[in-house]
N, C-alpha and C. Protein backbone atom coordinates (compact mmCIF):
# COMPACT_ATOMS: atom_id res chain seq x y z
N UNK A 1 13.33 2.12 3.06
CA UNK A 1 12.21 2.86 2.49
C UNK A 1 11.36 3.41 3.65
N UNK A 2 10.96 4.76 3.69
CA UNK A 2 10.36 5.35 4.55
C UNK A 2 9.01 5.50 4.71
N UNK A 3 8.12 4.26 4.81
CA UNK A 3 6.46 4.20 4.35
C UNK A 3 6.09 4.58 5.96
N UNK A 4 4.89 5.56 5.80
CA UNK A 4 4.60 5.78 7.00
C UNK A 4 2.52 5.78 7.13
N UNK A 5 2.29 5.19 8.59
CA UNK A 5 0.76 5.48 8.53
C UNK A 5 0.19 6.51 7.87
N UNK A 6 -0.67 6.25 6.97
CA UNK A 6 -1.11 7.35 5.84
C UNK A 6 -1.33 7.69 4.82
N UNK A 7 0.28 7.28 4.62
CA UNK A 7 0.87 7.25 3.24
C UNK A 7 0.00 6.63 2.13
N UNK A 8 -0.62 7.16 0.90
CA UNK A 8 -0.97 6.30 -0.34
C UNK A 8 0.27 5.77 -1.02
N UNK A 9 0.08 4.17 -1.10
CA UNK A 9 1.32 3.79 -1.85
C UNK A 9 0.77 3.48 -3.75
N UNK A 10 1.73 3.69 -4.67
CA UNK A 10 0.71 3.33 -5.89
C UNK A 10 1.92 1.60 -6.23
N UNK A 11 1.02 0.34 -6.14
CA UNK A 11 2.14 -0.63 -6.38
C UNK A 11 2.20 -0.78 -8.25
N UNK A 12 2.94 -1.54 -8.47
CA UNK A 12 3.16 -2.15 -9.78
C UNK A 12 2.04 -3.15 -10.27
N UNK A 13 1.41 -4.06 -9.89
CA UNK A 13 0.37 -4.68 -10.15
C UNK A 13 -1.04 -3.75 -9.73
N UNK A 14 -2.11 -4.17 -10.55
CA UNK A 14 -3.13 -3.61 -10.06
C UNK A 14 -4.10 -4.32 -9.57
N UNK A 15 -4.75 -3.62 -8.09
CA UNK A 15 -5.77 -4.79 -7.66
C UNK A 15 -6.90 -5.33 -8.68
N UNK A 16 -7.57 -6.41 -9.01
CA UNK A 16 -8.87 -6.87 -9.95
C UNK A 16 -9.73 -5.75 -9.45
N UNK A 17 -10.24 -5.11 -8.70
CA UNK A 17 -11.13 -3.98 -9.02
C UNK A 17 -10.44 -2.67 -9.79
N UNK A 18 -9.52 -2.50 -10.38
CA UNK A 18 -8.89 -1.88 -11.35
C UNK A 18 -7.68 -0.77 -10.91
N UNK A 19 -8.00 -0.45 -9.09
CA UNK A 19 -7.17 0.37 -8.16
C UNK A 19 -5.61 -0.25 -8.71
N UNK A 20 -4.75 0.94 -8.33
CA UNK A 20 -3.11 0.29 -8.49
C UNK A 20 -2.62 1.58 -6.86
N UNK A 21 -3.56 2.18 -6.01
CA UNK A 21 -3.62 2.67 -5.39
C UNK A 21 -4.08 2.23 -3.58
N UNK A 22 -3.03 2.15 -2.24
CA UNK A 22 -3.23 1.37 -1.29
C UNK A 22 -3.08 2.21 -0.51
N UNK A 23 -3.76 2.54 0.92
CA UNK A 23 -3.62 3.17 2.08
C UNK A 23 -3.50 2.46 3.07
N UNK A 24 -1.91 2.79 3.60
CA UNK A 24 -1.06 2.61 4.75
C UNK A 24 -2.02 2.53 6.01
N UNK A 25 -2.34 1.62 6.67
CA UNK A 25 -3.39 1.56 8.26
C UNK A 25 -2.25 1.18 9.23
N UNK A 26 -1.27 0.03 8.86
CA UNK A 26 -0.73 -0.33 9.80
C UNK A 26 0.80 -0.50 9.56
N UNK A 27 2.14 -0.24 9.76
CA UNK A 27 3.37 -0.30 9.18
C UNK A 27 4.04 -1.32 10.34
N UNK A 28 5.28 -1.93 10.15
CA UNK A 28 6.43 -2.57 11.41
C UNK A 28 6.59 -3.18 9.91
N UNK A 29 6.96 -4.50 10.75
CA UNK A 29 7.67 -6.00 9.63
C UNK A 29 6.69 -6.05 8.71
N UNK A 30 4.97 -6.47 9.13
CA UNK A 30 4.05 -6.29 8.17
C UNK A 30 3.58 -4.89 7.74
N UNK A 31 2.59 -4.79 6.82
CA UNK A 31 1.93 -3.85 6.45
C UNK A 31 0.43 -4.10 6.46
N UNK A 32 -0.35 -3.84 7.14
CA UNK A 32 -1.81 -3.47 6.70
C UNK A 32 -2.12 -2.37 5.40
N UNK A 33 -2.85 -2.63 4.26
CA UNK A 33 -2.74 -1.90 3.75
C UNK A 33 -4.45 -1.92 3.04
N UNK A 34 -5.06 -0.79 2.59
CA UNK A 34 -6.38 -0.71 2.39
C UNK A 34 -6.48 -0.27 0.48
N UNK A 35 -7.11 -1.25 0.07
CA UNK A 35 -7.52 -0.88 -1.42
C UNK A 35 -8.22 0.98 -1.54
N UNK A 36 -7.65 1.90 -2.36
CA UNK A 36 -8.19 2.77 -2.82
C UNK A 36 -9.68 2.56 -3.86
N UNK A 37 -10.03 1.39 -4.41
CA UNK A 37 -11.07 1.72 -5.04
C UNK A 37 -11.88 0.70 -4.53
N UNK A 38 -11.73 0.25 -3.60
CA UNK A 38 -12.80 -0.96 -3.05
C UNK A 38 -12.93 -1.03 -1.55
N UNK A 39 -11.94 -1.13 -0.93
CA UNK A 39 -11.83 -0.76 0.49
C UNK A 39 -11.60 -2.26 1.01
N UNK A 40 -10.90 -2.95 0.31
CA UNK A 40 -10.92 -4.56 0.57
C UNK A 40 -9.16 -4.49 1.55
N UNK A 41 -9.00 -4.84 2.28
CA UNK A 41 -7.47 -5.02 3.03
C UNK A 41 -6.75 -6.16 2.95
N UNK A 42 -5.50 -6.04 3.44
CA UNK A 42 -4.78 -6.91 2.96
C UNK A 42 -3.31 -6.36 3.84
N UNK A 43 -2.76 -8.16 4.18
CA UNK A 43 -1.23 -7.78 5.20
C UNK A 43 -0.61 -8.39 4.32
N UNK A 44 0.80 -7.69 4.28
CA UNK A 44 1.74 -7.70 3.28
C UNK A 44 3.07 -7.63 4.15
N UNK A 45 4.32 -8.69 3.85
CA UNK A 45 5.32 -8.76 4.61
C UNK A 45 6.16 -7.45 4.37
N UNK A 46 7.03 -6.17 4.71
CA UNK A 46 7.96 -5.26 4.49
C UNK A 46 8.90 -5.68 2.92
N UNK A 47 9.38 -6.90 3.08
CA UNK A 47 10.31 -7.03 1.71
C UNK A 47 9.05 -7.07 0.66
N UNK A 48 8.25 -8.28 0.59
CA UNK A 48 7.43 -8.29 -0.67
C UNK A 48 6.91 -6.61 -0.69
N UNK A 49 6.32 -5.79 0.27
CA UNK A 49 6.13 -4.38 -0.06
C UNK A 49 6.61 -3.52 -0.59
N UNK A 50 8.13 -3.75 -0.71
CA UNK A 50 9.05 -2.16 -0.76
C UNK A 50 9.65 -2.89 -2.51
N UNK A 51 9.21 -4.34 -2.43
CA UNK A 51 9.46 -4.71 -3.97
C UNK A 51 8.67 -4.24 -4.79
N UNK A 52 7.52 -4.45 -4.67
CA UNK A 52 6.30 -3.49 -5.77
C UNK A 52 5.73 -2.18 -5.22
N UNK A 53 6.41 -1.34 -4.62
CA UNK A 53 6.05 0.09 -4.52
C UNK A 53 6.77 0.80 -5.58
N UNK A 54 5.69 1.36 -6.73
CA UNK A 54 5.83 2.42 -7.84
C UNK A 54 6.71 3.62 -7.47
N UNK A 55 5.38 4.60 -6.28
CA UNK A 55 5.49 5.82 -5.93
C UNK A 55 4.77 5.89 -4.44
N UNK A 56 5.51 6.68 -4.05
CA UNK A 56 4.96 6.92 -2.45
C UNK A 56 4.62 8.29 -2.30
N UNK A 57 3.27 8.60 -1.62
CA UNK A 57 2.39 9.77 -1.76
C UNK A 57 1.88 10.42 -0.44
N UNK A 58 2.46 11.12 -0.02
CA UNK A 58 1.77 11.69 1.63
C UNK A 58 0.54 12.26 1.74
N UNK A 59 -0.08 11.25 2.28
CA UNK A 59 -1.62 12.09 2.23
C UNK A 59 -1.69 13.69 3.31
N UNK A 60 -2.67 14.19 2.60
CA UNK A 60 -2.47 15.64 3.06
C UNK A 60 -3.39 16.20 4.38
């Protein structure tokens, strides 16, 4: 899967502030990734990531 710094990912679960929307800060084995409706972060291993990614979105 080709996730790159930037990228909005939309996952399958939605964060408790109601977002289902995450921005890419940091990519390798982990992921840094930033809540779209709260701005709360969070590192996420590559497999658990590419398991709940919906849709992948290139920011413009």
């Amino acid at each position: 899967m080709d996730i790159q710094v930037g990228d909005i990912l939309k996952l399958k679960k939605q964060h408790p502030c109601g977002s289902k929307e995450w921005e890419v800060l940091r990519a390798g084995a982990d992921f840094r990734l930033k809540c779209t409706g709260c701005g709360h972060q969070i590192m996420i291993a590559r497999r658990a990531l590419e398991k709940s990614v919906k849709e992948i979105r290139q920011k413009p």
